[in-house]
N, C-alpha and C. Protein backbone atom coordinates (compact mmCIF):
# COMPACT_ATOMS: atom_id res chain seq x y z
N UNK A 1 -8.13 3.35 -31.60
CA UNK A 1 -8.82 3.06 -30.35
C UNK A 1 -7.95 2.15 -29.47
N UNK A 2 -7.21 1.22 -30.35
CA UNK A 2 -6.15 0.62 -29.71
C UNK A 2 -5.50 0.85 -28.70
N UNK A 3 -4.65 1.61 -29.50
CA UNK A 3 -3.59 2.35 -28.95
C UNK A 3 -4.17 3.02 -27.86
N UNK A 4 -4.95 3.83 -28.14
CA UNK A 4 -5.41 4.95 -26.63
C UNK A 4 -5.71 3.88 -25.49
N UNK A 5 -6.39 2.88 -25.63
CA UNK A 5 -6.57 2.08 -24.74
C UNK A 5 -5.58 1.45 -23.97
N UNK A 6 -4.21 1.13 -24.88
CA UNK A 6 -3.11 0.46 -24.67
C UNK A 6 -2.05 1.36 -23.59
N UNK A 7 -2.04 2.89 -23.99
CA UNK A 7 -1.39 4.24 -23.38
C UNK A 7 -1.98 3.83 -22.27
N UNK A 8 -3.59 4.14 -22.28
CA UNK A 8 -4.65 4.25 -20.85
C UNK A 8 -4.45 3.14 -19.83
N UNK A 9 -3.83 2.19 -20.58
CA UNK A 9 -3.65 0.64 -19.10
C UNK A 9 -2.17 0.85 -19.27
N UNK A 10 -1.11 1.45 -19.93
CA UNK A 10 0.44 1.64 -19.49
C UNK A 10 0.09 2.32 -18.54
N UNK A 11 -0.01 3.51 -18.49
CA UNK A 11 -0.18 5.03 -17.75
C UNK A 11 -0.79 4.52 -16.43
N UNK A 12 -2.08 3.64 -15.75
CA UNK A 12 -2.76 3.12 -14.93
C UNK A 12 -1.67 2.25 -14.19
N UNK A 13 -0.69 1.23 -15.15
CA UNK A 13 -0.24 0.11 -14.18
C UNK A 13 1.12 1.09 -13.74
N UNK A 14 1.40 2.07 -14.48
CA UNK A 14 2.70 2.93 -14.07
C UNK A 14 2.40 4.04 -12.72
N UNK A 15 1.31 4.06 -12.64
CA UNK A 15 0.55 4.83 -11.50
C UNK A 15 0.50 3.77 -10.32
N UNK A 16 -0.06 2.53 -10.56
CA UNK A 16 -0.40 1.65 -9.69
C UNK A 16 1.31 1.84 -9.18
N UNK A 17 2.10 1.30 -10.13
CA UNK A 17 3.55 0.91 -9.31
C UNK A 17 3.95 2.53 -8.26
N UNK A 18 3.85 3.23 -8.72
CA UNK A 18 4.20 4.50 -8.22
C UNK A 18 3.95 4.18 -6.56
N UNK A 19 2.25 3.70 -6.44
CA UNK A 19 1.21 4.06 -5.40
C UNK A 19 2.21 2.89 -4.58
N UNK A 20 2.15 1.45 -4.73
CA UNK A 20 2.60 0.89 -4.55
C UNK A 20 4.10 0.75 -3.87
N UNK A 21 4.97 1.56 -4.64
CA UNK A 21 6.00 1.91 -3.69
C UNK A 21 5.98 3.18 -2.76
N UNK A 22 5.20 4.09 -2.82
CA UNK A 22 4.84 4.77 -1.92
C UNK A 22 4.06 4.38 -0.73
N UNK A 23 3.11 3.37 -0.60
CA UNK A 23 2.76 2.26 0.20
C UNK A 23 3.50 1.83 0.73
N UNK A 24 4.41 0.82 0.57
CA UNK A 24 5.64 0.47 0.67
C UNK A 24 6.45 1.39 1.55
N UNK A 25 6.82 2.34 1.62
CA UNK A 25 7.66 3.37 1.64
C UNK A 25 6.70 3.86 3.40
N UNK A 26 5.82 4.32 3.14
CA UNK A 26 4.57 4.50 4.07
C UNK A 26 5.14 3.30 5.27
N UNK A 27 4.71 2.18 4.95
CA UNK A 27 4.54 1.01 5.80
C UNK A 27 5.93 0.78 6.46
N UNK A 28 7.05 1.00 5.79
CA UNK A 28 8.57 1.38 6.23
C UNK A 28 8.69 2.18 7.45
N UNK A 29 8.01 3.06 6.74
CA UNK A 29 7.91 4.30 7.92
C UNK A 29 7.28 4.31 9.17
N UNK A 30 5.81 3.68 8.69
CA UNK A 30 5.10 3.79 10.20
C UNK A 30 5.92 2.23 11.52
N UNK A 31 6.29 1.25 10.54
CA UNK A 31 7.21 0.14 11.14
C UNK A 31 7.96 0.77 12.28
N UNK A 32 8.92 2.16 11.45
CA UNK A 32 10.04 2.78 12.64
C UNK A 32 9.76 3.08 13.19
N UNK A 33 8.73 4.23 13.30
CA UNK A 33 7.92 4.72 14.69
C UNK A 33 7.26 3.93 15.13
N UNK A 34 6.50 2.92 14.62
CA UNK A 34 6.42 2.01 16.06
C UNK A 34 7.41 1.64 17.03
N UNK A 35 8.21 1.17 16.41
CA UNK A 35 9.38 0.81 17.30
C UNK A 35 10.07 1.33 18.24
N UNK A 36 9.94 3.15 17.37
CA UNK A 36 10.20 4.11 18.52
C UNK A 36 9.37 4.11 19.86
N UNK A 37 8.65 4.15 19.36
CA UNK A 37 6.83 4.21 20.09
C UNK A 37 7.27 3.56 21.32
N UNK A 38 6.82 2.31 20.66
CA UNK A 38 6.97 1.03 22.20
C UNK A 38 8.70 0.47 22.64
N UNK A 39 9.17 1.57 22.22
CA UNK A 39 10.40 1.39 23.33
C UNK A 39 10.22 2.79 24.00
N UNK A 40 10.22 3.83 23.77
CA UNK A 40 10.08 4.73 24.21
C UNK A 40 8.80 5.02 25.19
N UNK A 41 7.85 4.46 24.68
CA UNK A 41 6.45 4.84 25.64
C UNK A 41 6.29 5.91 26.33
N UNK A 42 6.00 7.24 25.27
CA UNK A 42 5.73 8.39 25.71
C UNK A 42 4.20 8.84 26.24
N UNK A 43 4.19 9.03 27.48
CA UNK A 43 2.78 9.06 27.80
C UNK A 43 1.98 9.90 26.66
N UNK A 44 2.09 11.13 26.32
CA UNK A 44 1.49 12.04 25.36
C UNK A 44 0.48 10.83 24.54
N UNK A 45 1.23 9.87 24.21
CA UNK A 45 0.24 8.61 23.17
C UNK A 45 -0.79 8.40 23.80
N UNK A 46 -0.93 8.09 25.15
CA UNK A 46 -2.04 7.50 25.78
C UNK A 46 -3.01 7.88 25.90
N UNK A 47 -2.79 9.63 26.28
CA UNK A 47 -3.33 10.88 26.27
C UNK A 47 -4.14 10.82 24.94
N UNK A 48 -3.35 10.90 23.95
CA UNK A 48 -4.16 11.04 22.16
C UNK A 48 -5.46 9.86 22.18
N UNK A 49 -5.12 8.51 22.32
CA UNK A 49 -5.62 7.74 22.38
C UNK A 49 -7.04 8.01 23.32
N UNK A 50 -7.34 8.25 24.40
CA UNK A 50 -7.90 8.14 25.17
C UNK A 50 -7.94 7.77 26.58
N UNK A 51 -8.81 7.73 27.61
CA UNK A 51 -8.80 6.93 29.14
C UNK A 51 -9.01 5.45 28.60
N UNK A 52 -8.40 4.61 29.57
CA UNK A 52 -8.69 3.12 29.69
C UNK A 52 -8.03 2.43 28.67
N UNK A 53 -7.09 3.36 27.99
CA UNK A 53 -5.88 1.94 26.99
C UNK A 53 -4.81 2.19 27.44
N UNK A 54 -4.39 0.69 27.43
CA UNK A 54 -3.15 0.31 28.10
C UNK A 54 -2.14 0.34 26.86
N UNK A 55 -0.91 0.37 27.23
CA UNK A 55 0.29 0.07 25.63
C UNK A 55 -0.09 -1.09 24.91
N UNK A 56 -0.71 -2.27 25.71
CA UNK A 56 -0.90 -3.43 24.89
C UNK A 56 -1.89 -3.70 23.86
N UNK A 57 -3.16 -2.72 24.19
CA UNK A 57 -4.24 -2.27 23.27
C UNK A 57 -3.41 -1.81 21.82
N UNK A 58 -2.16 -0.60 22.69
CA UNK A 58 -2.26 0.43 21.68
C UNK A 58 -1.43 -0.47 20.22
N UNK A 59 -0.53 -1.69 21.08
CA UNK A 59 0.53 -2.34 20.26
C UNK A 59 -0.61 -3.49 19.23
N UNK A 60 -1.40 -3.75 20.13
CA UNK A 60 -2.55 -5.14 18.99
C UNK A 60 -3.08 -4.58 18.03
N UNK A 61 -3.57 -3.20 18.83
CA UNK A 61 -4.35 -2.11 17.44
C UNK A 61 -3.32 -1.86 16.03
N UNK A 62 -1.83 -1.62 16.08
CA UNK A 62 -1.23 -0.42 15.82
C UNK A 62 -1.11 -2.18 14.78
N UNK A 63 -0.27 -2.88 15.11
CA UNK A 63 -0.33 -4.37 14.49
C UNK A 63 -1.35 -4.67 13.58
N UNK A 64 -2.70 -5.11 14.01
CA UNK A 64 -3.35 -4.68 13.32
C UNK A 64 -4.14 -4.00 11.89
N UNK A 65 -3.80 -2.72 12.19
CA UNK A 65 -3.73 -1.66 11.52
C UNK A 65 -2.70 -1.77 9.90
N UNK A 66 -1.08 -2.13 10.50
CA UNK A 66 0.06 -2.35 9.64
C UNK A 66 -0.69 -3.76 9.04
N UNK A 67 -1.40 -4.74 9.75
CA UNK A 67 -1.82 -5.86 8.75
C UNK A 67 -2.12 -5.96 7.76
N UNK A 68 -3.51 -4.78 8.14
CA UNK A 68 -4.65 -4.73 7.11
C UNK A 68 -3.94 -3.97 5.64
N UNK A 69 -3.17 -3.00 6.20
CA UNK A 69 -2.53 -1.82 5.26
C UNK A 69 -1.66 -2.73 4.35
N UNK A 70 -1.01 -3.67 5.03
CA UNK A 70 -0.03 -4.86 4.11
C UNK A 70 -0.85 -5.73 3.40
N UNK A 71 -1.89 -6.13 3.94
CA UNK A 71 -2.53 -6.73 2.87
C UNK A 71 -3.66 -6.18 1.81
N UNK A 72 -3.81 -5.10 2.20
CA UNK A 72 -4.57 -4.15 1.04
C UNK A 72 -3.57 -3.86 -0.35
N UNK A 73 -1.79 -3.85 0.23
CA UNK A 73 -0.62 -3.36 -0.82
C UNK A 73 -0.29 -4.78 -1.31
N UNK A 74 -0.67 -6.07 -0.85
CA UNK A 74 -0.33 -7.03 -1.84
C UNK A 74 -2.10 -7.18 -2.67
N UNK A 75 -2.72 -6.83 -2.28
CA UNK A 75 -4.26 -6.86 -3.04
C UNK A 75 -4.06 -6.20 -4.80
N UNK A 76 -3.22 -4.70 -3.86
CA UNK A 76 -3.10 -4.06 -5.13
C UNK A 76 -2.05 -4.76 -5.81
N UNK A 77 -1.04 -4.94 -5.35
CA UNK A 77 -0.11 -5.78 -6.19
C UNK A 77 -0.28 -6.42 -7.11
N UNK A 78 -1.25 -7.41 -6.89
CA UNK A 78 -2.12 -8.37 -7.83
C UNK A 78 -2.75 -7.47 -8.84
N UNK A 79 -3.36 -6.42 -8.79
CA UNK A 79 -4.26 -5.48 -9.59
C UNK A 79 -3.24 -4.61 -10.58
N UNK A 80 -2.10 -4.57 -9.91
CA UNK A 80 -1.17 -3.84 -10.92
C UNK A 80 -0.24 -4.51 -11.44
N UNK A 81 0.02 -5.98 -11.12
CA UNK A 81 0.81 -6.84 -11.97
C UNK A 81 0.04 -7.90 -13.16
N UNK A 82 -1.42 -7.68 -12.74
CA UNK A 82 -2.59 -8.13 -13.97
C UNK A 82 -2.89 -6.81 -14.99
N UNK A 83 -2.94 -5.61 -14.52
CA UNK A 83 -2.77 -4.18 -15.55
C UNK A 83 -1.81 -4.36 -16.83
N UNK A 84 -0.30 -4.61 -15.85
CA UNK A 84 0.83 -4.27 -16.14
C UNK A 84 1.41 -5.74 -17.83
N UNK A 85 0.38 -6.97 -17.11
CA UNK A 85 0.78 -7.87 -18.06
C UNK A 85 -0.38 -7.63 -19.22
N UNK A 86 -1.11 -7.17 -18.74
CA UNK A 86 -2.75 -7.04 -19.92
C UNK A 86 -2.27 -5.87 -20.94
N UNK A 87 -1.27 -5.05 -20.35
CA UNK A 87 -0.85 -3.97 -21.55
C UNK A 87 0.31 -4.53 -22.42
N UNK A 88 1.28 -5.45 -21.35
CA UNK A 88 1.89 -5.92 -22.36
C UNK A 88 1.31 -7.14 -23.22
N UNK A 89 0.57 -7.54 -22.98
CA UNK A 89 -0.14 -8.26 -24.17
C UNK A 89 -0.98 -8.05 -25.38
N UNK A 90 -1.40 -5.90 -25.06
CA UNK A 90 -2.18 -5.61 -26.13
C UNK A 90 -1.31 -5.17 -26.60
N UNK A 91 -0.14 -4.92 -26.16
CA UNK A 91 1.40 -4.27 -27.30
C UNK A 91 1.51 -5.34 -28.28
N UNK A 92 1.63 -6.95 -27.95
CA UNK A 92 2.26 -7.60 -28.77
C UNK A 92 0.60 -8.14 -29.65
N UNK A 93 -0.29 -7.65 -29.72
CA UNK A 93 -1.34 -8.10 -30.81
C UNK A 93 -1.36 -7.45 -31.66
N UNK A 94 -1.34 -8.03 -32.95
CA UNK A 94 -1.67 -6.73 -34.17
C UNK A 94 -2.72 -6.43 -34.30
N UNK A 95 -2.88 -5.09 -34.58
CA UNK A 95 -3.86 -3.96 -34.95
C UNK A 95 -5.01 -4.04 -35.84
N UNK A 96 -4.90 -5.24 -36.66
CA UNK A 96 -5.75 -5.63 -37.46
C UNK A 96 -7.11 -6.58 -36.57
N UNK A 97 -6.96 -6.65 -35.43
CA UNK A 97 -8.38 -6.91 -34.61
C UNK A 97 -9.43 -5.94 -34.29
């Protein structure tokens, strides 16, 4: 029962890291196109968006947005570096519990 349990929280915190740098990777990405974004300021955006937003809406929102997303990926962080130490601690207990 151990063991399966021990696999089941490796396998979870090895998933978490996966998600995590794909997050990561994500947040990289949407960073550049912002940047493209608001140097470029292609009307088409404004259009998507709607009537009555200005670039400065679209830049507080878009900010924002990258906040919340950054701090949801250090949330998980915490959740997969408490996984990641809880499996290595049922590795090093013997089996006789």
């Amino acid at each position: 029962m151990n063991e399966t349990f021990e696999a089941r929280l490796r396998a979870s915190a090895r998933a978490g890291w996966w998600t995590l740098l794909i997050g990561a990777a994500f947040l990289a990405f949407q960073w550049i196109v912002y940047l493209v974004m608001m140097s470029e300021r292609p009307s088409w955006l404004l259009v998507i968006w709607g009537n009555g937003i200005s670039w400065e809406t679209v830049r507080i929102l878009w900010l924002w947005v990258a906040a919340i997303f950054k701090l949801c990926l250090w949330l998980m962080a915490l959740v997969v570096v408490w996984l990641t130490l809880w499996a290595r601690q049922l590795r090093k207990k013997p089996d006789d519990i």
